[in-house]
Protein backbone atom coordinates (compact mmCIF):
# COMPACT_ATOMS: atom_id res chain seq x y z
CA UNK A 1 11.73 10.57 -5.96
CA UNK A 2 9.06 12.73 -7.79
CA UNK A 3 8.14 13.13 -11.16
CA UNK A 4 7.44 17.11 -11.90
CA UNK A 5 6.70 19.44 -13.79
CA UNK A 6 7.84 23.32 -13.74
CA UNK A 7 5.56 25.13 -12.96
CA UNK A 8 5.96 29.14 -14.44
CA UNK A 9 9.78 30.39 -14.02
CA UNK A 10 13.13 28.37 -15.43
CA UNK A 11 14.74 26.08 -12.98
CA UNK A 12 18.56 24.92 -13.22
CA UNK A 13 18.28 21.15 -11.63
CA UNK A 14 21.49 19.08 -11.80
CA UNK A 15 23.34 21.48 -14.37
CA UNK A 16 20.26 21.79 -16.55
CA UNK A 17 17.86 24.13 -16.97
CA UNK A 18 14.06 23.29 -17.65
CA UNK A 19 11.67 25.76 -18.74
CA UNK A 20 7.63 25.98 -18.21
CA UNK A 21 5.86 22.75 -18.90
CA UNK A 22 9.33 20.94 -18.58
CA UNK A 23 9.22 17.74 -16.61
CA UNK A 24 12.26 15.95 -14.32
CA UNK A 25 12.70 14.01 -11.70
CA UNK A 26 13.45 15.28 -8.57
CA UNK A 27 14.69 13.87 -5.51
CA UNK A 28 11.94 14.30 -1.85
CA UNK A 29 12.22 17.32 -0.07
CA UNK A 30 12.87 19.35 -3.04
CA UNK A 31 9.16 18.65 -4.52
CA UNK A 32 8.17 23.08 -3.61
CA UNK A 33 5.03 23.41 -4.70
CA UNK A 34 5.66 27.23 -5.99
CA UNK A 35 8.23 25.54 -8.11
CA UNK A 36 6.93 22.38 -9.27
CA UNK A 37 3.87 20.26 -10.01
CA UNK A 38 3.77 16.93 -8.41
CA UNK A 39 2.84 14.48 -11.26
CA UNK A 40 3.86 11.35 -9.83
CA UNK A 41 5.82 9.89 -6.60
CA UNK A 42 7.94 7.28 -8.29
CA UNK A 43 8.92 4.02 -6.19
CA UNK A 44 12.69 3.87 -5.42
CA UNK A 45 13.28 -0.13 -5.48
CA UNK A 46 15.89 -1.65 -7.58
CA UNK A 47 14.37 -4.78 -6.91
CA UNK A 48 10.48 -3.81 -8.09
CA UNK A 49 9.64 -6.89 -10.52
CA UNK A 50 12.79 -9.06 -10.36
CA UNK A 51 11.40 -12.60 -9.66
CA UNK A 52 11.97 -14.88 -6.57
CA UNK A 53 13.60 -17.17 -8.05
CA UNK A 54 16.80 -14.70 -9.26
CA UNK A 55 16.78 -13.31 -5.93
CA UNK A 56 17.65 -16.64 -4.75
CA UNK A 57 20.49 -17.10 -7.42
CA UNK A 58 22.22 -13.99 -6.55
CA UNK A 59 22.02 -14.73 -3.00
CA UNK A 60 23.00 -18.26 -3.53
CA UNK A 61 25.92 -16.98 -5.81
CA UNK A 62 27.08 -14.57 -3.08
CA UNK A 63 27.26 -17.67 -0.87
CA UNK A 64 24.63 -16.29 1.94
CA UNK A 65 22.80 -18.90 3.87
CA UNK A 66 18.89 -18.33 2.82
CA UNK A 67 16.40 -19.66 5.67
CA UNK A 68 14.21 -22.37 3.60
CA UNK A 69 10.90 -20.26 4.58
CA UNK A 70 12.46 -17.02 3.36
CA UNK A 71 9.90 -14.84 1.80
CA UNK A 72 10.64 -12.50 -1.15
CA UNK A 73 10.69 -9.96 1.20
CA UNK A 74 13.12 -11.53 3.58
CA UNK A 75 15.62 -12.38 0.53
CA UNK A 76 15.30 -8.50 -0.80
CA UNK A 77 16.42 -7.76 2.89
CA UNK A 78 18.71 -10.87 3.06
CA UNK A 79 20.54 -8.82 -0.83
CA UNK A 80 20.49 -5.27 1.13
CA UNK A 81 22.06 -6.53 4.29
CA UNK A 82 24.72 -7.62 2.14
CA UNK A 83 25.38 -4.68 -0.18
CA UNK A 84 24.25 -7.23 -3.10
CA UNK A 85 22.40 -6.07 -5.85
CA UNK A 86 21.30 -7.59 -9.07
């Protein structure tokens, strides 16, 4: 996803309509840069700053094995794999 900004003409986006100056988010591939401003890419990840340890509780709750070595990486995969979230 992208954080923009419009950049001269109105733009309906989802049902709304944002003027010059207006900012939104906006999904990639629809970032055209005769439209729209690039201000920011912003990180998709439900999982950006949720600590190891609840990782390991939701997993654990959901009853999936978790390899003792399992990085925080592996358990984020381990949660996707599983359609888990938190």
């Amino acid at each position: 996803m992208f954080k923009v900004k419009v950049i001269d003409l109105p733009v309906f986006h989802n049902g709304k309509r944002y003027l010059k100056d207006d900012t939104l988010e906006i999904d990639k591939g629809h970032e055209n840069p005769s439209i729209f401003e690039v201000l920011e890419e912003i990180e998709d990840n439900p999982f950006k700053g949720v600590k190891e340890i609840t990782l390991r509780k939701a997993l654990e709750d959901a009853g999936i094995d978790i390899p003792d070595d399992a990085s925080r990486d592996s358990l984020i995969q381990l949660l996707i794999d599983n359609n888990l979230s938190i």
